[in-house]
C-alpha atoms as a PDB file:
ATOM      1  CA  UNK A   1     -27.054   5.021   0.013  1.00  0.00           C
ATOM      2  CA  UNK A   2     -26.177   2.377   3.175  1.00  0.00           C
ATOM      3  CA  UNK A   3     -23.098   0.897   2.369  1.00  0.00           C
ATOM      4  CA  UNK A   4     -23.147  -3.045   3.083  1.00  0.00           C
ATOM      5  CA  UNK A   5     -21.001  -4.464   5.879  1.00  0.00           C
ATOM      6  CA  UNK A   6     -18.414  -6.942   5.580  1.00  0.00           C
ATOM      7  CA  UNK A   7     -18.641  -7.093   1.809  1.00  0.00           C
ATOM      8  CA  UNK A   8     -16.276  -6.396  -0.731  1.00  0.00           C
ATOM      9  CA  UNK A   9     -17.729  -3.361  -2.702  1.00  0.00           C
ATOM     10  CA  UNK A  10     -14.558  -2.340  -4.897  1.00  0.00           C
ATOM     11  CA  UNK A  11     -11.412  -3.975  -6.806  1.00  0.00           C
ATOM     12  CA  UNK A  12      -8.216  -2.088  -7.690  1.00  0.00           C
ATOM     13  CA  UNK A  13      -5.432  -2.926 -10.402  1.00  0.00           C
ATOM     14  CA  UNK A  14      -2.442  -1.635  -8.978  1.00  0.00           C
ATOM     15  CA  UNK A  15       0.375  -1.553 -12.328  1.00  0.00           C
ATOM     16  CA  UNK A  16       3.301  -1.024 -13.551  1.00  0.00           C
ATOM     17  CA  UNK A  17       1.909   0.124 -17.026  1.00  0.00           C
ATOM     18  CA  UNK A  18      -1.787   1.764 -16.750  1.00  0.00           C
ATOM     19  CA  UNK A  19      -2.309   2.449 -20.140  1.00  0.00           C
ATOM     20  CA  UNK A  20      -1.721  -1.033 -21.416  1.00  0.00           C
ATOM     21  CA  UNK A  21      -3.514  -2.943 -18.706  1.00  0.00           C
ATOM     22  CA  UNK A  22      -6.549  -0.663 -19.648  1.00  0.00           C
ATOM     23  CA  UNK A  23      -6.339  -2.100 -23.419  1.00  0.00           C
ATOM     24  CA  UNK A  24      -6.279  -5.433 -22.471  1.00  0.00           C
ATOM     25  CA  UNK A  25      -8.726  -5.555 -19.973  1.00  0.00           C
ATOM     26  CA  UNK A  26     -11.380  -3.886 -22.569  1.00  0.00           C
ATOM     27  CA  UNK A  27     -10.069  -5.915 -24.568  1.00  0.00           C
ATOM     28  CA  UNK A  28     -10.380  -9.539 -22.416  1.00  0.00           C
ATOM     29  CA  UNK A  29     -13.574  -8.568 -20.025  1.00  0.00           C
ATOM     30  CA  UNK A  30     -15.690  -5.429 -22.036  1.00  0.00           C
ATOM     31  CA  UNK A  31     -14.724  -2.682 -19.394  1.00  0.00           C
ATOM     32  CA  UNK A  32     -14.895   0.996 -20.051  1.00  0.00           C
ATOM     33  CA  UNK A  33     -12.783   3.011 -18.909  1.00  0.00           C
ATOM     34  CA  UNK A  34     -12.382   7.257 -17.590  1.00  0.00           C
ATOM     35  CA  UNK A  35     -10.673   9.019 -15.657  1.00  0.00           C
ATOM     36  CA  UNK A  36     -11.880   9.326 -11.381  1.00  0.00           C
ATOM     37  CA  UNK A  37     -11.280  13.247 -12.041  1.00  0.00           C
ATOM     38  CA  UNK A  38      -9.736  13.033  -8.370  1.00  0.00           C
ATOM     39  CA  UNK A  39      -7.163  15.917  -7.820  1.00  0.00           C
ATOM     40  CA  UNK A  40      -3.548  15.132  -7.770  1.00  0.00           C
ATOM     41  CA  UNK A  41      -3.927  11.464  -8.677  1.00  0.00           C
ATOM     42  CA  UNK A  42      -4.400   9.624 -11.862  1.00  0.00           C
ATOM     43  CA  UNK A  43      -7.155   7.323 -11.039  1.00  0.00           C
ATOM     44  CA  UNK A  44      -8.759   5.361 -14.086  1.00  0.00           C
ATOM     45  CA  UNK A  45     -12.065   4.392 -13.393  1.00  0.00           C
ATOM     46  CA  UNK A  46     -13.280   0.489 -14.610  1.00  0.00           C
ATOM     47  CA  UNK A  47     -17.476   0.125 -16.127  1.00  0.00           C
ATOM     48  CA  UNK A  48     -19.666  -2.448 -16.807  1.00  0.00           C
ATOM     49  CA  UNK A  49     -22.573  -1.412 -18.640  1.00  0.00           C
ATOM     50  CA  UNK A  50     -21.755   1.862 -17.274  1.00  0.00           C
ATOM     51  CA  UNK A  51     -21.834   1.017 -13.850  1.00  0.00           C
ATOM     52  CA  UNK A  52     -18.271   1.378 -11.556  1.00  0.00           C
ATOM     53  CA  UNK A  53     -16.581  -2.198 -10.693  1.00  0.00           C
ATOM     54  CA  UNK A  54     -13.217  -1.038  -9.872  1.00  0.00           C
ATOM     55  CA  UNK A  55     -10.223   1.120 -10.200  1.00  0.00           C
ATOM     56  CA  UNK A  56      -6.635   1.224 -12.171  1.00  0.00           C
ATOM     57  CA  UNK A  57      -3.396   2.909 -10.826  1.00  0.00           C
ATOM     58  CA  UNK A  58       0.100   3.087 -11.119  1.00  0.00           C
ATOM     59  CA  UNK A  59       1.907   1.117  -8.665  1.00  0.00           C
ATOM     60  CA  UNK A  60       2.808   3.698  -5.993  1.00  0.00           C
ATOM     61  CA  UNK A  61       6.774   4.475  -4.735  1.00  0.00           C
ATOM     62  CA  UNK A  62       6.657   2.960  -1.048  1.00  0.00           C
ATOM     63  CA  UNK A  63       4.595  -0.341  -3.172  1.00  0.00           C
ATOM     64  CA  UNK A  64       7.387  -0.410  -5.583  1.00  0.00           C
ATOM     65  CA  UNK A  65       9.896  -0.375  -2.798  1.00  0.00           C
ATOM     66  CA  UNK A  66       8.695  -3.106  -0.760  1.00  0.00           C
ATOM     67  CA  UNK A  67       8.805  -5.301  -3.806  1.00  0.00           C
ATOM     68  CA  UNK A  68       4.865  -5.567  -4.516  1.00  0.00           C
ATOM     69  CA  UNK A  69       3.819  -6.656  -7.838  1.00  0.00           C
ATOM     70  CA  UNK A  70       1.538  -5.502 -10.135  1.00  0.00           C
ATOM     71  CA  UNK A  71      -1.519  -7.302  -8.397  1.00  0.00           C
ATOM     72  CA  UNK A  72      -5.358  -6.967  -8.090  1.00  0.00           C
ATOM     73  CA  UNK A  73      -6.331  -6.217  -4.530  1.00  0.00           C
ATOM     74  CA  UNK A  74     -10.485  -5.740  -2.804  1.00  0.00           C
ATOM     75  CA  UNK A  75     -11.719  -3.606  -0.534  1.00  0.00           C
ATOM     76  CA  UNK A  76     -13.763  -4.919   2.061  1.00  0.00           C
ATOM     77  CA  UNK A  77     -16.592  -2.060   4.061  1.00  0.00           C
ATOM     78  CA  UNK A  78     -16.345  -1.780   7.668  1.00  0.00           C
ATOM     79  CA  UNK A  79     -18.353   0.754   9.507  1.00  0.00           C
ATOM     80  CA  UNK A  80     -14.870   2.483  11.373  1.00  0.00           C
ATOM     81  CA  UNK A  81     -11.452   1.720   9.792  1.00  0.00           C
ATOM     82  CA  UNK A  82      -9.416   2.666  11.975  1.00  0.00           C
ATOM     83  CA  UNK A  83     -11.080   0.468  14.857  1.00  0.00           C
ATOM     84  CA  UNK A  84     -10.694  -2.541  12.669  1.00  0.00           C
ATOM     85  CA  UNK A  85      -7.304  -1.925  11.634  1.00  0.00           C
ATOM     86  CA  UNK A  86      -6.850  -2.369  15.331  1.00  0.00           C
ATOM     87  CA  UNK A  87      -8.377  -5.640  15.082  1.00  0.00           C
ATOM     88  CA  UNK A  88      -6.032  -6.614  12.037  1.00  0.00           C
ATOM     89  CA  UNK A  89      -3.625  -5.948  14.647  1.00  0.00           C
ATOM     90  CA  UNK A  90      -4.843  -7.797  17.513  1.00  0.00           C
ATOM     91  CA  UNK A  91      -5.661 -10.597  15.600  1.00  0.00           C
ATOM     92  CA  UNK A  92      -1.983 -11.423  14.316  1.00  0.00           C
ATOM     93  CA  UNK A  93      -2.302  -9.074  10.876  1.00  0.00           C
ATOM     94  CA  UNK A  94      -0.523  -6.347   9.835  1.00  0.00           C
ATOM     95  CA  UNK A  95      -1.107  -2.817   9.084  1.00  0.00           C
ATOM     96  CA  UNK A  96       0.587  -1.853   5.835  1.00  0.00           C
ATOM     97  CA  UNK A  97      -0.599   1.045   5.220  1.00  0.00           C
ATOM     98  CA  UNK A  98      -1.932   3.278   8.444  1.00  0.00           C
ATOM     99  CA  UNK A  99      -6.024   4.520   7.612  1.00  0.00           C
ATOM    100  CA  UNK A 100      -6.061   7.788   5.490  1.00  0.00           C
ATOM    101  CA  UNK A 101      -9.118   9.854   3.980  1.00  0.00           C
ATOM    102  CA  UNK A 102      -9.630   9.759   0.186  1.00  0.00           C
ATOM    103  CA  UNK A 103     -10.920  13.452   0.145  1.00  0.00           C
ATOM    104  CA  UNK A 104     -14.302  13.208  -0.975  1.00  0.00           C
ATOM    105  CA  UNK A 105     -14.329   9.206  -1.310  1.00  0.00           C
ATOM    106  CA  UNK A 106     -14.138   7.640   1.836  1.00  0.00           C
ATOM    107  CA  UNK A 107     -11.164   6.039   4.576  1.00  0.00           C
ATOM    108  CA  UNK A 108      -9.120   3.319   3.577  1.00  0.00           C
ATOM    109  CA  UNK A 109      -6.443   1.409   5.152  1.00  0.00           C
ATOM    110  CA  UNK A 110      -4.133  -1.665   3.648  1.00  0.00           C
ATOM    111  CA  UNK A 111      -3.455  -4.609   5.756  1.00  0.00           C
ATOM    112  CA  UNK A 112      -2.818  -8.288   5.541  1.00  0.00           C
ATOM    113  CA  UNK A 113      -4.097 -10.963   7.600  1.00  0.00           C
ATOM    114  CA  UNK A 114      -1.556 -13.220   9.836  1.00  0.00           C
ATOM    115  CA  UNK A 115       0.003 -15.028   7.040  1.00  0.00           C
ATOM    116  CA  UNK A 116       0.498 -12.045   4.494  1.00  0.00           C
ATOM    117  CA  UNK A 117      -2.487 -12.127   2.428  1.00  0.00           C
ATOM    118  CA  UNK A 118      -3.443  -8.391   1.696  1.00  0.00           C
ATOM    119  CA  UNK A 119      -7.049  -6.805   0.994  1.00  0.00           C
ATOM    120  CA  UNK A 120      -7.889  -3.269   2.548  1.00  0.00           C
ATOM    121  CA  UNK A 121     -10.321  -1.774   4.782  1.00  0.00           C
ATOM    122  CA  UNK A 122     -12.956   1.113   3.911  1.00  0.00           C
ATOM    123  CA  UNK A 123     -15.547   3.458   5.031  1.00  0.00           C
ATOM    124  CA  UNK A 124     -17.399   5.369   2.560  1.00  0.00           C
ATOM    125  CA  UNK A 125     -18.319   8.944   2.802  1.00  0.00           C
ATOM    126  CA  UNK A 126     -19.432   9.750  -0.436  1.00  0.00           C
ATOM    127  CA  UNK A 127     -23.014  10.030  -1.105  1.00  0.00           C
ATOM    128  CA  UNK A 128     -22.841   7.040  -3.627  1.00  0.00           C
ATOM    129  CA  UNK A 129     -21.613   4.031  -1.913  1.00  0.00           C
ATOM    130  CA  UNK A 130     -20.395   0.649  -3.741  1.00  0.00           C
ATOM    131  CA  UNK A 131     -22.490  -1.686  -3.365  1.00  0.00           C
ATOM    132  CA  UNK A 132     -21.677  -5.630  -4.009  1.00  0.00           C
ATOM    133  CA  UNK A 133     -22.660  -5.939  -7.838  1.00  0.00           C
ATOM    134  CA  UNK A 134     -24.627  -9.076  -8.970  1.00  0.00           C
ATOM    135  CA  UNK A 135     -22.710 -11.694  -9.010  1.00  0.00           C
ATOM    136  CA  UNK A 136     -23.492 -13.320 -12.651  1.00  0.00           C
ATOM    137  CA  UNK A 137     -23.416  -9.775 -14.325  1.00  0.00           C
ATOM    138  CA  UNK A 138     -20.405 -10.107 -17.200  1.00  0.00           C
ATOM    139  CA  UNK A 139     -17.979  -7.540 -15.772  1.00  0.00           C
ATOM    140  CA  UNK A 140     -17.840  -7.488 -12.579  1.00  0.00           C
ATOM    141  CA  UNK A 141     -16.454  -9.708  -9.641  1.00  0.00           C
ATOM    142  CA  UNK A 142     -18.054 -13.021  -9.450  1.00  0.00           C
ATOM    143  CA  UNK A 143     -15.859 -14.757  -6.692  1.00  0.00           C
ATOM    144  CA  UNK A 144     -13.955 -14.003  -4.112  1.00  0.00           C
ATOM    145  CA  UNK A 145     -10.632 -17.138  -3.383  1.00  0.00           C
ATOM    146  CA  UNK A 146      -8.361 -16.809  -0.889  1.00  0.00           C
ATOM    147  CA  UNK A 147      -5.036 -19.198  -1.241  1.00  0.00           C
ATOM    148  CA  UNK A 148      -3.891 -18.827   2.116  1.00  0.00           C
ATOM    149  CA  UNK A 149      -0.916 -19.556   4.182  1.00  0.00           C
ATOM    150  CA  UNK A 150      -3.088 -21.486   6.427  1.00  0.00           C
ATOM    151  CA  UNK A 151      -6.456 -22.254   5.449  1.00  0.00           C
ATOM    152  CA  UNK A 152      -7.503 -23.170   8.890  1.00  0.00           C
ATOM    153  CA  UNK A 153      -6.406 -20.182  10.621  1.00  0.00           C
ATOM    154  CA  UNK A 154      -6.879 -17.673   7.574  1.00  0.00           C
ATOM    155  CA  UNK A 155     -10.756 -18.699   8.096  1.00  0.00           C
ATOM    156  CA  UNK A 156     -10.760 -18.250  11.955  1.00  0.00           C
ATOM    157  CA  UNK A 157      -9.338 -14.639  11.253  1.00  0.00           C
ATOM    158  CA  UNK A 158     -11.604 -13.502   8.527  1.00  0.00           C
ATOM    159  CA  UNK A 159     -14.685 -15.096  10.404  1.00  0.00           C
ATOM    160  CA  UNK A 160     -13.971 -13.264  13.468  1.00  0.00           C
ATOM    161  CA  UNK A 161     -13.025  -9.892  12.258  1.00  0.00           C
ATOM    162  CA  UNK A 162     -15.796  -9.943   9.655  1.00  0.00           C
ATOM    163  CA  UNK A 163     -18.194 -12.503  10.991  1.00  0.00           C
ATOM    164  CA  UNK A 164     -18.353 -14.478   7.972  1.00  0.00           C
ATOM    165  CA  UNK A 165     -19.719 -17.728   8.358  1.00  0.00           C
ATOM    166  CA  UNK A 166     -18.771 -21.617   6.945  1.00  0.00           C
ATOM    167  CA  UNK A 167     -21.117 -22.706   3.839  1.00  0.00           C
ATOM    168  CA  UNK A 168     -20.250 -25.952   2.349  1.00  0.00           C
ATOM    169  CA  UNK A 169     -16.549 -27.991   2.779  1.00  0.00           C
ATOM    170  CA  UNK A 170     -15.372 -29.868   0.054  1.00  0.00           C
ATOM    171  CA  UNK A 171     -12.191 -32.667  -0.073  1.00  0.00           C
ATOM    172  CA  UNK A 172     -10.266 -31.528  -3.221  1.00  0.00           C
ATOM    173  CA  UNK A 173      -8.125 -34.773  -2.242  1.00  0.00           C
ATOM    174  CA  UNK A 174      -3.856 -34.180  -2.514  1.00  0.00           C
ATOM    175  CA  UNK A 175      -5.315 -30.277  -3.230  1.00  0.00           C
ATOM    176  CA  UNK A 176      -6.919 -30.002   0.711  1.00  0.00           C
ATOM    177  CA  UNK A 177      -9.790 -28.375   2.096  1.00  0.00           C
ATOM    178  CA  UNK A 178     -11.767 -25.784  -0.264  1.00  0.00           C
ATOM    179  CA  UNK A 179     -14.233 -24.140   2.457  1.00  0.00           C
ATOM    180  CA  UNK A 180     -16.824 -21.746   1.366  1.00  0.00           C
ATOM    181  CA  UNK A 181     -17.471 -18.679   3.192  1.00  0.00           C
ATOM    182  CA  UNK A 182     -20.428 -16.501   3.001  1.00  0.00           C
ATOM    183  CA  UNK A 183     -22.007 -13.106   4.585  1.00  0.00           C
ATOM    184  CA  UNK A 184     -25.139 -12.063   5.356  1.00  0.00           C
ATOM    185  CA  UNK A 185     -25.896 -15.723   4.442  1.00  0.00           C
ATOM    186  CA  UNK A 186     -24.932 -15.765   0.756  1.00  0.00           C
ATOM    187  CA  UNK A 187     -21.588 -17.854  -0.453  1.00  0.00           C
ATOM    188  CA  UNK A 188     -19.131 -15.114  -1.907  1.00  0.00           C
ATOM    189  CA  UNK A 189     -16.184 -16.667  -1.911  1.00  0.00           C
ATOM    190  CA  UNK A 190     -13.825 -19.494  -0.801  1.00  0.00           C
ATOM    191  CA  UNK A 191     -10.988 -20.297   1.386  1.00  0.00           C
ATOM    192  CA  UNK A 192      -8.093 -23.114   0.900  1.00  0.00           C
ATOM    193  CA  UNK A 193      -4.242 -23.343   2.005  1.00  0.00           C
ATOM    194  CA  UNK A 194      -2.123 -22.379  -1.277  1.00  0.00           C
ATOM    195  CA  UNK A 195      -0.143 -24.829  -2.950  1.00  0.00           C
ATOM    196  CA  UNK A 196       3.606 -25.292  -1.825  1.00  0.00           C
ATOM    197  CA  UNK A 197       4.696 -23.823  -4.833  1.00  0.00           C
ATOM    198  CA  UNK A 198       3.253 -20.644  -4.478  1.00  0.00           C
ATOM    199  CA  UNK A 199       5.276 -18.179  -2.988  1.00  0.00           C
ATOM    200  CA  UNK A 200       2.847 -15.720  -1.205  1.00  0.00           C
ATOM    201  CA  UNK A 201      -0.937 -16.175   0.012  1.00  0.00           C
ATOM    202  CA  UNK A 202      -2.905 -14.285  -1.800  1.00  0.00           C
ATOM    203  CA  UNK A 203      -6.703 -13.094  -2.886  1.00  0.00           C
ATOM    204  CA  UNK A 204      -8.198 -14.154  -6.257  1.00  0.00           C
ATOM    205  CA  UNK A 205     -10.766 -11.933  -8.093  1.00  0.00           C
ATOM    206  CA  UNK A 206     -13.046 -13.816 -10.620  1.00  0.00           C
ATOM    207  CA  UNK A 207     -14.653 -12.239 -12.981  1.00  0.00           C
ATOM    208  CA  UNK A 208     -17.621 -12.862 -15.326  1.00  0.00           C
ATOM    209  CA  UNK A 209     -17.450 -13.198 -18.588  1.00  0.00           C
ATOM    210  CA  UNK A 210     -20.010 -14.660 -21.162  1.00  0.00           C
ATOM    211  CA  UNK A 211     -17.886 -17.937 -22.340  1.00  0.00           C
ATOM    212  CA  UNK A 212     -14.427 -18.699 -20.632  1.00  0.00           C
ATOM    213  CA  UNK A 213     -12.731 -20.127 -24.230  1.00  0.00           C
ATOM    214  CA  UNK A 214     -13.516 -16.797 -25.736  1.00  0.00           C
ATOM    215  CA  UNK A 215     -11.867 -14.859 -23.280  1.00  0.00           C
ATOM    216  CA  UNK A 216      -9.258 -17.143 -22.627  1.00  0.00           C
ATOM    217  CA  UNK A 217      -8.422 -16.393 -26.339  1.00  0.00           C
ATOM    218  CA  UNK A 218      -8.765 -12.803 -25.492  1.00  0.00           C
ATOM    219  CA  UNK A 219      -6.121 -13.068 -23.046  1.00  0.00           C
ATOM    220  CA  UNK A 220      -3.585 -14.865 -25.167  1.00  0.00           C
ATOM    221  CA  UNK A 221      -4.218 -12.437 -28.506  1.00  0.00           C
ATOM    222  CA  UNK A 222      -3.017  -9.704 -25.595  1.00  0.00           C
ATOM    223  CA  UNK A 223      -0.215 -10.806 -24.130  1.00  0.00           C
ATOM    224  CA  UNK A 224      -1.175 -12.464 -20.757  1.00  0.00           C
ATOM    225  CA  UNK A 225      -1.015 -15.698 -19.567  1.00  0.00           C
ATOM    226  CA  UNK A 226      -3.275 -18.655 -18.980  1.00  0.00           C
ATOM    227  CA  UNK A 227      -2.096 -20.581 -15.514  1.00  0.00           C
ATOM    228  CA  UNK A 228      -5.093 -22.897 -15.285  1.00  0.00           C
ATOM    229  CA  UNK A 229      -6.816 -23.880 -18.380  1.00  0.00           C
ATOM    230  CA  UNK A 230     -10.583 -23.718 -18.487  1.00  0.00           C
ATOM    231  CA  UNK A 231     -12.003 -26.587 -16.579  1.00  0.00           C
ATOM    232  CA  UNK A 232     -15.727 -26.934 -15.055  1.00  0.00           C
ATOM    233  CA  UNK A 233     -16.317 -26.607 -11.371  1.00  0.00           C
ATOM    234  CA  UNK A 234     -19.458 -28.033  -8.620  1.00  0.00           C
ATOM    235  CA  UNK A 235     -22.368 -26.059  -9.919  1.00  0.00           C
ATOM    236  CA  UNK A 236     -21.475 -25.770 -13.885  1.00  0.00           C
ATOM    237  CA  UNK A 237     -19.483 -23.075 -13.700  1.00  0.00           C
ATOM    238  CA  UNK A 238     -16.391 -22.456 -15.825  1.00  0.00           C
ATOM    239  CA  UNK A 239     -12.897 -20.810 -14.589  1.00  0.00           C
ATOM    240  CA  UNK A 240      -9.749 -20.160 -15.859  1.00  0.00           C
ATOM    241  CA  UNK A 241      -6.759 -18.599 -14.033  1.00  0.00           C
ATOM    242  CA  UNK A 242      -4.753 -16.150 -16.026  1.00  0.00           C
ATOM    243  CA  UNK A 243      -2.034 -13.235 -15.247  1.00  0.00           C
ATOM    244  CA  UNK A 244      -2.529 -10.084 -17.388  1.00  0.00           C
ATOM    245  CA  UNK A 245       1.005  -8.674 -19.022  1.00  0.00           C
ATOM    246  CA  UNK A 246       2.015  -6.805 -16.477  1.00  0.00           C
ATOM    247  CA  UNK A 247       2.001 -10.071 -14.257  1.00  0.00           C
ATOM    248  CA  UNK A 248      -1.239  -9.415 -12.250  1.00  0.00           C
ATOM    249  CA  UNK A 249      -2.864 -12.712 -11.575  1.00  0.00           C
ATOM    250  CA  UNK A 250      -6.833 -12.892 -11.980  1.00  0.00           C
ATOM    251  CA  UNK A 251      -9.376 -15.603 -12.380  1.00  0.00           C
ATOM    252  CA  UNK A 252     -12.608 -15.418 -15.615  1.00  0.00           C
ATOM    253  CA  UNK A 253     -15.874 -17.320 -14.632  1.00  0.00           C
ATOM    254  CA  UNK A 254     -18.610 -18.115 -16.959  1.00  0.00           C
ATOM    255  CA  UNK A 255     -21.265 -19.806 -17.086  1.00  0.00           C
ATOM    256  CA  UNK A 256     -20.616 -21.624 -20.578  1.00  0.00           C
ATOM    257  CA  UNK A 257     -17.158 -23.012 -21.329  1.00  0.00           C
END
């Protein structure tokens, strides 16, 4: 199975309490959950009508000791890791974490772009390879926002490491610039320069649900927290940004409020 390029084809809850998160996000989205079965690592596996969207771990050590959150991160494919972890490099990003094997997985790296945002790089070698899931499908990752240091810049990196091109610009007014980005042709995300108040550029996951006030209610009845109340967006879509109890932030779309 080809694994598509420059596309995010995985998600990963990193936490300080695994067991919990996993309650409320069956709870809040309809995931499944099981263990990977990967040796020496406790790696719970995330389903959507029995299909893989993403992964749950413990925060690791060397996270823990550089101060990172719990936090939702993606993983974006590249055909070699390692070469574009050089280009992470070259481009004004950082390597966090150098590119390893994931015996039997696939190669990952983490890195951040020039202004600290952090997503990782990987190379599957497995022989079932993510693939991008449907965007509308309840469960899995709609959306794809970046609130970046620089919105400007943060799209002049991504585009030229990944090739992702501009779809459509819109004024938010005292908000900026919201620029859509898309690959292979198709919108997956957007781009705009964070809010003053927000301490760290960062990526937001969105992910479907059936109705946004139902699952906002979800997420309250479990203990997490609603940042931005449900509020329609340009093409009828509903969103909602919420952090889960452990303090990961994440985003619900719907397409009825």
């Amino acid at each position: 199975m080809s694994q598509p390029s420059s596309q995010f084809v995985w998600y990963e809850l990193m936490t300080s309490d695994v067991a919990a998160a996993a309650t409320f996000y069956q709870s809040v989205v309809g995931w499944d959950t099981k263990d990977a079965g990967m040796p020496g690592m406790d790696y719970t596996l995330l389903l959507a009508q029995g299909k893989d969207v993403g992964g749950l771990m413990a925060l690791p050590a060397e996270a823990c000791a550089r101060g990172v959150p719990p936090c939702w991160t993606g993983y974006v494919s590249v055909d070699d890791v390692d070469a574009y972890a050089a280009k992470v490099t070259a481009a004004g990003g950082q390597v966090v974490r150098p590119p390893e094997d994931i015996p039997g997985v696939g190669r990952f790296a983490v890195v951040t772009d020039p202004y600290g945002a952090a997503f990782n790089l990987f190379k599957d070698s497995s022989a079932m390879a993510p693939e991008p899931k449907v965007p509308e499908t309840p469960g899995h990752i709609g959306w794809h926002e970046l609130h970046a240091g620089d919105g400007v810049g943060a799209f002049a990196f991504y585009s030229g490491l990944f090739g992702w091109t501009k779809g459509e610009t819109m004024d938010m007014g005292p908000l900026g610039v919201y620029q859509l980005f898309a690959s292979d042709g198709v919108d997956i995300g957007g781009m705009m320069t964070k809010m003053a108040e927000v301490p760290q550029p960062f990526w937001l996951y969105y992910i479907n649900v059936a109705a946004v006030d139902a699952a906002v209610a979800r997420v309250i009845e479990g203990g997490g927290e609603v940042l931005v109340e449900p509020h329609e967006v340009p093409g009828g879509s509903w969103i909602a940004n919420c952090t889960d109890p452990q303090g990961a932030v994440f985003a619900l779309v719907a397409p009825k409020r």
